[in-house]
C-alpha atoms as a PDB file:
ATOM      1  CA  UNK A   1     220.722 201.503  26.066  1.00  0.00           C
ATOM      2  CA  UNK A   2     219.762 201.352  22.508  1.00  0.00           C
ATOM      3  CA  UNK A   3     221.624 199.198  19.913  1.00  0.00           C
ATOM      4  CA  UNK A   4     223.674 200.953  17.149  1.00  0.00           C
ATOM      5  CA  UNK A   5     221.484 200.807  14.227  1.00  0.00           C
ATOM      6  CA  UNK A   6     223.375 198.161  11.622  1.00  0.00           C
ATOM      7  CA  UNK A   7     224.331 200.561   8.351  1.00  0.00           C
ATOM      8  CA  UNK A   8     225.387 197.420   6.060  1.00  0.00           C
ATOM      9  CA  UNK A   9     223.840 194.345   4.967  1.00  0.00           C
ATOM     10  CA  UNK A  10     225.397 191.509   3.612  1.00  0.00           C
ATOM     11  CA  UNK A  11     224.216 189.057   1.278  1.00  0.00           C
ATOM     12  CA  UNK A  12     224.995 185.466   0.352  1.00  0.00           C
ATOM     13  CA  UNK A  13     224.423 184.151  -2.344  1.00  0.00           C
ATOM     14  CA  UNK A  14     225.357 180.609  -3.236  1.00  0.00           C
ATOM     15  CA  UNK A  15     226.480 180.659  -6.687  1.00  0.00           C
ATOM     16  CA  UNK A  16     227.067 176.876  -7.235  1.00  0.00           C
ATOM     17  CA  UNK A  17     224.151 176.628  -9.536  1.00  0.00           C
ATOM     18  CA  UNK A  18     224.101 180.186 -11.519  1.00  0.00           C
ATOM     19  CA  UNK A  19     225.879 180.619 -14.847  1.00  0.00           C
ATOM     20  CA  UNK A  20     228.278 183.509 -15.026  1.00  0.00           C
ATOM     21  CA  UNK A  21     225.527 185.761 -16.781  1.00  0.00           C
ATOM     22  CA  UNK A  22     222.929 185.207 -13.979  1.00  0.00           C
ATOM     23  CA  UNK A  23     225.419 186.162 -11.273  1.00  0.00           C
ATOM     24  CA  UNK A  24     226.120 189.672 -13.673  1.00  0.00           C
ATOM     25  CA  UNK A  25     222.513 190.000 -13.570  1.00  0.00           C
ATOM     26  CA  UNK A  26     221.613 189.726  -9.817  1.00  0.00           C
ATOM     27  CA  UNK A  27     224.686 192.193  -9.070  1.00  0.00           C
ATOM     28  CA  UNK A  28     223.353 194.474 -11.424  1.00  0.00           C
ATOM     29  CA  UNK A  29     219.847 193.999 -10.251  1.00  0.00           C
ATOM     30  CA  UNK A  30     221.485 194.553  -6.297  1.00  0.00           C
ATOM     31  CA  UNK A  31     222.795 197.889  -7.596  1.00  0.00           C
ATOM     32  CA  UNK A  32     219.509 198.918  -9.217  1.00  0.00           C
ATOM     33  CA  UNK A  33     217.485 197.929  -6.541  1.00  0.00           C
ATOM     34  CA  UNK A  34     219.815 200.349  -3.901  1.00  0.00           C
ATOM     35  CA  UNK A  35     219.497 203.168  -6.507  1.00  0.00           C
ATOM     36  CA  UNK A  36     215.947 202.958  -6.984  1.00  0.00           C
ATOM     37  CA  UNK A  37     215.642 202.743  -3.124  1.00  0.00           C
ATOM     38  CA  UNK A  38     218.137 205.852  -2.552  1.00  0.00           C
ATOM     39  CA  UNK A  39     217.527 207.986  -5.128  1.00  0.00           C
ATOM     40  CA  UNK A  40     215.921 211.557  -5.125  1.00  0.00           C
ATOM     41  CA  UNK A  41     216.006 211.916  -8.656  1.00  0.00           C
ATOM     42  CA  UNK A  42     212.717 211.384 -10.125  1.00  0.00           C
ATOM     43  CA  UNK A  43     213.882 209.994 -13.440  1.00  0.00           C
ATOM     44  CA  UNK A  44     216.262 207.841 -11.879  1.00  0.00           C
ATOM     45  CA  UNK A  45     213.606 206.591  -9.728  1.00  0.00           C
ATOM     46  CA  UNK A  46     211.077 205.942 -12.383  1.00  0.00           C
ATOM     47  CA  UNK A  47     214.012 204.708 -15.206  1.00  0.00           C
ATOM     48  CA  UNK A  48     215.964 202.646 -12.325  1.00  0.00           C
ATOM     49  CA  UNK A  49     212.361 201.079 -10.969  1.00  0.00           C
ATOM     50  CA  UNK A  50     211.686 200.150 -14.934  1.00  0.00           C
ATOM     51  CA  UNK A  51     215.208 198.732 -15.178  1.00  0.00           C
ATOM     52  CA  UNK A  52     214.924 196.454 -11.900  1.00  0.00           C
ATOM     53  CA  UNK A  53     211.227 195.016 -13.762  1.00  0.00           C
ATOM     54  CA  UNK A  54     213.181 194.333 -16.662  1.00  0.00           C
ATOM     55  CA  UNK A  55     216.440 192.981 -14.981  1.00  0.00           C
ATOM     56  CA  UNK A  56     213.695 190.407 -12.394  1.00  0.00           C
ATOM     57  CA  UNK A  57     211.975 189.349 -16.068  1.00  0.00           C
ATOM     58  CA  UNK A  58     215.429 188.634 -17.650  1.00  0.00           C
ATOM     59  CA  UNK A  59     216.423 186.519 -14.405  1.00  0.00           C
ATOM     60  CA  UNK A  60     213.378 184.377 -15.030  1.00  0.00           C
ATOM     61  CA  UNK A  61     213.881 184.186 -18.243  1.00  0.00           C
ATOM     62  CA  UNK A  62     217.199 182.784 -17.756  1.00  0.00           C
ATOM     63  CA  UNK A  63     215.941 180.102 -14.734  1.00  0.00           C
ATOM     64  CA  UNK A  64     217.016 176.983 -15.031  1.00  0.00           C
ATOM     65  CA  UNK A  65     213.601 175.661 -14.439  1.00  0.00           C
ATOM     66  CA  UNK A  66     212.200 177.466 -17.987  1.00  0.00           C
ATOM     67  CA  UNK A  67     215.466 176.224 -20.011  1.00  0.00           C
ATOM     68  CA  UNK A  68     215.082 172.591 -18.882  1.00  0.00           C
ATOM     69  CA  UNK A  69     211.271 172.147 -19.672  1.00  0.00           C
ATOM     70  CA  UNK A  70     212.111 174.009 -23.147  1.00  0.00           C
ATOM     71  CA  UNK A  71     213.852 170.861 -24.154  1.00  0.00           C
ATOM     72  CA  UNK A  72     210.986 168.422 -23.166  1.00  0.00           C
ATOM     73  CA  UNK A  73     207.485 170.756 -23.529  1.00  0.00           C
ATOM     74  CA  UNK A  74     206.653 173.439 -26.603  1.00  0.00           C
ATOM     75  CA  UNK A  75     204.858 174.812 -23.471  1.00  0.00           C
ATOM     76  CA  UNK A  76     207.176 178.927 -22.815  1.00  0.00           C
ATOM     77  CA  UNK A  77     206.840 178.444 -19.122  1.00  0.00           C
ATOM     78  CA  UNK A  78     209.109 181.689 -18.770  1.00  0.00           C
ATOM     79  CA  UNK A  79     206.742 183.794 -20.805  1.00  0.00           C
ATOM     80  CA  UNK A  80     203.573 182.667 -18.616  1.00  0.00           C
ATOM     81  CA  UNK A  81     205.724 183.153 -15.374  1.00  0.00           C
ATOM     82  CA  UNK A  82     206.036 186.158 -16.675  1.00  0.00           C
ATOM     83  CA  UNK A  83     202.272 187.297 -17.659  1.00  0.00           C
ATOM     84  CA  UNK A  84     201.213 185.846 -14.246  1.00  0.00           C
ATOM     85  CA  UNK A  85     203.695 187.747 -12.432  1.00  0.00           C
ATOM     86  CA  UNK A  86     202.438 190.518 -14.457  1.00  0.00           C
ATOM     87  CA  UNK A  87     198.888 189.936 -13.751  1.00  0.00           C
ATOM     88  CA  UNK A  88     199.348 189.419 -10.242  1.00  0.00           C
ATOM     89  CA  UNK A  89     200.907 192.269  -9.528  1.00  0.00           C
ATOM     90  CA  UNK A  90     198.672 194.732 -11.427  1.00  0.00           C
ATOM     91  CA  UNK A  91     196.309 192.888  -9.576  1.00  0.00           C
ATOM     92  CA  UNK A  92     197.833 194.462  -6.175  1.00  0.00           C
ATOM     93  CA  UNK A  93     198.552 197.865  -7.572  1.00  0.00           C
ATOM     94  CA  UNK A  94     194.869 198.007  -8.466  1.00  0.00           C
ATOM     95  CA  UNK A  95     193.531 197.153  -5.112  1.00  0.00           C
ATOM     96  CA  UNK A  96     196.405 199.061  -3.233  1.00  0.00           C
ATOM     97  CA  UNK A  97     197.436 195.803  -2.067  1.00  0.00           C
ATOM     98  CA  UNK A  98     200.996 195.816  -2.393  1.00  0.00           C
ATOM     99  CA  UNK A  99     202.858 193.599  -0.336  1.00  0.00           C
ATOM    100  CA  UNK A 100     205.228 194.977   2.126  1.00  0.00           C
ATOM    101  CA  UNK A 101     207.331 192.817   3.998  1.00  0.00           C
ATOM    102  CA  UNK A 102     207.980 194.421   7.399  1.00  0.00           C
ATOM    103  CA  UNK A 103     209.478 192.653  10.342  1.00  0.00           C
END
């Protein structure tokens, strides 16, 4: 007999570490993300998949990890995150190499 096909996911995310704004932006991002994926609106799909880019680049903008080296190093590690995040993925869209994770 087949199992009954699970129709909601939780997440948990430990919030111990996140300032108040980066927990608004990863439930906003969430939200996004299941519009995008839901949708059948084609300007909702193309707006919402612009707005969950933006929403990821903001998030890494805000990392801890970019904010703490700001204070010792002139050095914008979020910015080149971001162009090599950038380049790597039009890297994969240009070779139809997109990653799919698939279990």
């Amino acid at each position: 007999m087949a199992t009954k096909k699970e129709k909601t996911l939780i997440l948990k995310i430990d919030t111990d570490m996140l300032t108040q704004e980066q927990i608004r932006m990863i439930k906003t991002l969430h939200g996004q993300i299941l519009n995008v994926v839901t949708t059948d609106d084609e300007s909702e799909y193309f707006n919402g998949s612009s707005e969950v880019m933006r929403l990821c680049a903001s998030l890494i903008k805000k990392s801890f990890f970019g904010d703490n080296l700001k204070k010792e190093s002139s050095i914008p590690y979020a910015e080149q995150a971001l162009e090599f995040s950038v380049d790597s993925l039009q890297d994969q869209i240009s070779n139809s190499k997109v990653i799919i994770y698939d279990n």
